[in-house]
N, C-alpha and C. Protein backbone atom coordinates (compact mmCIF):
# COMPACT_ATOMS: atom_id res chain seq x y z
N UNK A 1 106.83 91.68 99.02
CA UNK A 1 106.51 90.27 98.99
C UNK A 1 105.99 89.93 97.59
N UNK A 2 106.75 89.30 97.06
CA UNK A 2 105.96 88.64 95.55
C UNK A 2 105.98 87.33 95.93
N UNK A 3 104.39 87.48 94.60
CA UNK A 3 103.74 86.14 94.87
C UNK A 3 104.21 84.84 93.80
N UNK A 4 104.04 84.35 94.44
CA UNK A 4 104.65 82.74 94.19
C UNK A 4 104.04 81.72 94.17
N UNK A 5 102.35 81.84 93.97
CA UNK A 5 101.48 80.89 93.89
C UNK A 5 100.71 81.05 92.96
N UNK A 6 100.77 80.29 91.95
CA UNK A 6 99.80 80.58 90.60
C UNK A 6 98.53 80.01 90.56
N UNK A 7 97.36 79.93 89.85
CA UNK A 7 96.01 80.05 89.77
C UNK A 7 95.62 78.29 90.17
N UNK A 8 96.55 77.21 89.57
CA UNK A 8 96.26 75.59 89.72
C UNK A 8 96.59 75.84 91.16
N UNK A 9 97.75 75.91 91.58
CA UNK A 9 98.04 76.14 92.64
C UNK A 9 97.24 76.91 94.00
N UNK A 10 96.80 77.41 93.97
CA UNK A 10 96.09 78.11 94.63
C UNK A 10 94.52 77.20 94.89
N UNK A 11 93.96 76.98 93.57
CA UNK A 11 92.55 76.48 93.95
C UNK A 11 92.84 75.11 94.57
N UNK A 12 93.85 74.32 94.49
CA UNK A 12 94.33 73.45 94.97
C UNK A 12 94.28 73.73 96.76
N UNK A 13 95.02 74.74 96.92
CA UNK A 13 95.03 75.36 98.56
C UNK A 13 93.34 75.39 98.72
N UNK A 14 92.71 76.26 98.24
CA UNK A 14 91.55 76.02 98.52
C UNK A 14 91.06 74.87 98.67
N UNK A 15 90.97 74.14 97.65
CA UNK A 15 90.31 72.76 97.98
C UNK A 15 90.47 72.28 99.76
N UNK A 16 91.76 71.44 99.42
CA UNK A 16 92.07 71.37 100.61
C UNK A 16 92.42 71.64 101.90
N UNK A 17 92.09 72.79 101.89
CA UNK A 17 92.50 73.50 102.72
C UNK A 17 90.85 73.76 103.73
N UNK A 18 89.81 73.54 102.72
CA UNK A 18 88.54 73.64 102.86
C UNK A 18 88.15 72.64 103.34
N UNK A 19 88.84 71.13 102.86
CA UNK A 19 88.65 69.82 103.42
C UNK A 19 89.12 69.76 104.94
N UNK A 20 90.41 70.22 105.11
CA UNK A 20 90.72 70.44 106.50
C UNK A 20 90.43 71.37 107.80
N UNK A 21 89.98 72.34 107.01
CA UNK A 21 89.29 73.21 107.75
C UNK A 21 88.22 72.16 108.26
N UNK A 22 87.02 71.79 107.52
CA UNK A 22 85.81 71.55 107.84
C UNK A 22 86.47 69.61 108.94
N UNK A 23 87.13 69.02 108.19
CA UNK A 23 87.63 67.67 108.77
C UNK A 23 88.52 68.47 110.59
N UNK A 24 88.74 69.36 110.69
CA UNK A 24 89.31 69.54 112.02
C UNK A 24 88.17 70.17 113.15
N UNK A 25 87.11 70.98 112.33
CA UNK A 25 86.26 70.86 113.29
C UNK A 25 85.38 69.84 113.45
N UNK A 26 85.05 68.87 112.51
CA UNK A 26 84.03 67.56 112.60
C UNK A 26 84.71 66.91 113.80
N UNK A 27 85.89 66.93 113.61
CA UNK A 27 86.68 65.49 114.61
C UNK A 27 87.57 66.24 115.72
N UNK A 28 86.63 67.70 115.39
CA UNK A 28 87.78 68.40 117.08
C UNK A 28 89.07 68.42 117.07
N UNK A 29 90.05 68.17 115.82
CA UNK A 29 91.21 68.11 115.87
C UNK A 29 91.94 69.41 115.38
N UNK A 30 93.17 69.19 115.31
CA UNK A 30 94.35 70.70 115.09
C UNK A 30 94.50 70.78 113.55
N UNK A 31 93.61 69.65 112.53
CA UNK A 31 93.70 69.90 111.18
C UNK A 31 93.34 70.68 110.52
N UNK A 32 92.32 71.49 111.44
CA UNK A 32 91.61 72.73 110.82
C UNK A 32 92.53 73.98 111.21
N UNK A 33 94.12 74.19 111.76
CA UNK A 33 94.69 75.12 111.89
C UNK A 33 95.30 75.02 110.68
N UNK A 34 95.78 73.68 110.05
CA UNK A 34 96.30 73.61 108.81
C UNK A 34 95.46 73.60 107.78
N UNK A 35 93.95 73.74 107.67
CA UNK A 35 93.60 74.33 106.49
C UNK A 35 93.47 75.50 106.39
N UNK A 36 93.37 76.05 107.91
CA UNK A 36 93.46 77.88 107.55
C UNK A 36 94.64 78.23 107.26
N UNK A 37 95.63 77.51 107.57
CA UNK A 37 97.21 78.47 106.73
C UNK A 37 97.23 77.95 105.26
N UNK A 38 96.65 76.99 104.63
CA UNK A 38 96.20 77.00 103.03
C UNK A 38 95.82 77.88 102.92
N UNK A 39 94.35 77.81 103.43
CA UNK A 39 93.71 78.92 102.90
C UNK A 39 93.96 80.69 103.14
N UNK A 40 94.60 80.68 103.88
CA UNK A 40 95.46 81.97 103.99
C UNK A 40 96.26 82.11 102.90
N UNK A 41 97.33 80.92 102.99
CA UNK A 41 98.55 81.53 102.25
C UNK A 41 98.14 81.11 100.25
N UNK A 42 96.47 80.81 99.77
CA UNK A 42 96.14 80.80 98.68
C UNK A 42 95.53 82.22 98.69
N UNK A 43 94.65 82.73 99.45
CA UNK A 43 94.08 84.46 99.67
C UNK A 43 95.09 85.43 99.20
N UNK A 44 96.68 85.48 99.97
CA UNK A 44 97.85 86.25 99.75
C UNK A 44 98.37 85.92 98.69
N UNK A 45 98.27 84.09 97.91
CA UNK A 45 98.91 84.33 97.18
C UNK A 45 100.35 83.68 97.28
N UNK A 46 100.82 83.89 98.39
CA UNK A 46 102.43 83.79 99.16
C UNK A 46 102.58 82.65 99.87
N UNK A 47 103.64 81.96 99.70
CA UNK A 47 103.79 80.72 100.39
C UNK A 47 105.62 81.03 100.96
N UNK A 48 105.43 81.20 102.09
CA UNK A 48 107.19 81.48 102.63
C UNK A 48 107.93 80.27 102.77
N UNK A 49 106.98 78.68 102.16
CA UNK A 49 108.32 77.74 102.57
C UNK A 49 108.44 77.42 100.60
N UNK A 50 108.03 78.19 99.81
CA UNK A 50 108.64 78.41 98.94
C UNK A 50 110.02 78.99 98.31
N UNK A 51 110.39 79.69 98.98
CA UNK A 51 111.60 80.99 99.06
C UNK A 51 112.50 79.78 99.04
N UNK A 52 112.83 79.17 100.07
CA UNK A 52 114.22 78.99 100.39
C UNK A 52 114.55 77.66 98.99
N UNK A 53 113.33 76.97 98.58
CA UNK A 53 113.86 75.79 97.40
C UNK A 53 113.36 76.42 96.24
N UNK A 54 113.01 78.17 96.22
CA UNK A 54 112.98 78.78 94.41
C UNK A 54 111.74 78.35 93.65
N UNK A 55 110.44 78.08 94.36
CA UNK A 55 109.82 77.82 93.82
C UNK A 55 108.65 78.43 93.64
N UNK A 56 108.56 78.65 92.17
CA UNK A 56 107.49 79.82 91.96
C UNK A 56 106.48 79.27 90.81
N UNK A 57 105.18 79.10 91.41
CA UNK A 57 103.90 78.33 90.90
C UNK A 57 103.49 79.76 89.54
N UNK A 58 103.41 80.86 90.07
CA UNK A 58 102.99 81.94 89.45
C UNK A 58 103.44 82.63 88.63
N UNK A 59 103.47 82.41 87.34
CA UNK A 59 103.78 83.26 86.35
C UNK A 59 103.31 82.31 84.79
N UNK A 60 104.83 81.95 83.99
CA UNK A 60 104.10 81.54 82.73
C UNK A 60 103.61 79.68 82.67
N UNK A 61 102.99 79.20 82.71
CA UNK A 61 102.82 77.61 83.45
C UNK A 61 102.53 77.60 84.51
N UNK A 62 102.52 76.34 85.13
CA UNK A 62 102.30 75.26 86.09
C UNK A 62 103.57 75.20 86.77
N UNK A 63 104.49 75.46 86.38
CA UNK A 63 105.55 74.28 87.06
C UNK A 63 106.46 75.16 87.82
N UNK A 64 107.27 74.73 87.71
CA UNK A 64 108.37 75.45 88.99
C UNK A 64 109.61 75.90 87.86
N UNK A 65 110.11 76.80 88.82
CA UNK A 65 111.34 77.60 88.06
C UNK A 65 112.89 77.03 88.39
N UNK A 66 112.51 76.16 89.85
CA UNK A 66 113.63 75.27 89.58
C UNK A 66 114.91 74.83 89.02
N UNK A 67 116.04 75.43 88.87
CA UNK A 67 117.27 74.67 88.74
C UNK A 67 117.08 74.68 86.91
N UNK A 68 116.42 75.79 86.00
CA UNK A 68 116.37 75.73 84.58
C UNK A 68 116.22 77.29 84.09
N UNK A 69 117.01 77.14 83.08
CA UNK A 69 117.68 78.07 82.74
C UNK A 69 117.88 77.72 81.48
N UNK A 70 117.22 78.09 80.58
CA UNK A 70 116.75 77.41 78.92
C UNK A 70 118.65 78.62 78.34
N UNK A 71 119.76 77.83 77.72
CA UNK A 71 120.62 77.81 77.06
C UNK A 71 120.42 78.44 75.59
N UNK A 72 120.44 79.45 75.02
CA UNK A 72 120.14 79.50 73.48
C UNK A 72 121.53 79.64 72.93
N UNK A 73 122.01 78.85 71.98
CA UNK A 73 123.11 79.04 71.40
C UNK A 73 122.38 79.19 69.70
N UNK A 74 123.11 79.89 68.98
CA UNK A 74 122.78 80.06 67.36
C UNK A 74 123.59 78.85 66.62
N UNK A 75 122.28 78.63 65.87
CA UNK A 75 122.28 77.55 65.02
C UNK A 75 123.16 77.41 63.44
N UNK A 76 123.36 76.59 62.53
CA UNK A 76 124.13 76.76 61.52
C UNK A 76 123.65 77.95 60.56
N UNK A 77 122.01 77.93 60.62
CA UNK A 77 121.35 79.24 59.49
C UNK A 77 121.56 80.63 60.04
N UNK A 78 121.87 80.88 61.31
CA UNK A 78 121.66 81.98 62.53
C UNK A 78 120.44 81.78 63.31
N UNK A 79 119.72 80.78 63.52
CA UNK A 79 118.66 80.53 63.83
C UNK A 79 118.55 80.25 65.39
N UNK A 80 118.15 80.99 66.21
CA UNK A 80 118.13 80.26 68.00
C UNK A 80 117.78 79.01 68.22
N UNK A 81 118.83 78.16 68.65
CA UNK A 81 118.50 77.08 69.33
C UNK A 81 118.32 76.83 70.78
N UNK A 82 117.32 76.39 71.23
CA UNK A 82 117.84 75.79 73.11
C UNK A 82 118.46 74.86 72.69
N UNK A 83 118.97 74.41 74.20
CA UNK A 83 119.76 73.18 74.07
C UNK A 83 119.44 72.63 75.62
């Protein structure tokens, strides 16, 4: 299992996940089952409805790995360009 939730990401789960926890037992409701699977799946790290749309919080940045795929073609000096 690799992880797929990076450090913004994660305290984020916490946060809210802490809000819902505590908001499902104040009001007796089922919201506090959904802050414990935040806060679970920020503990592990692992988020499984990540997999299937490629999205991985954890590694270099913030953002997602998404559908990019940085192009380098060489430039007129020999120099790497993206494109």
């Amino acid at each position: 299992m690799q992880k797929n939730v990076g450090p913004l990401d994660r305290n984020i789960r916490y946060l809210f996940g802490a809000v819902m926890l505590i908001g499902g037992l104040i009001f007796q409701s089922w919201w506090g089952v959904a802050g414990l699977v935040l806060i679970f799946t920020a503990v592990i790290r692992y988020c499984p409805l990540y997999v299937p749309f490629g999205i991985n919080t954890d590694g270099d940045g913030y953002g997602t790995t998404v559908g990019y795929e940085a192009q380098v073609k060489p430039g007129r000096d020999g120099e790497n360009i993206s494109v």
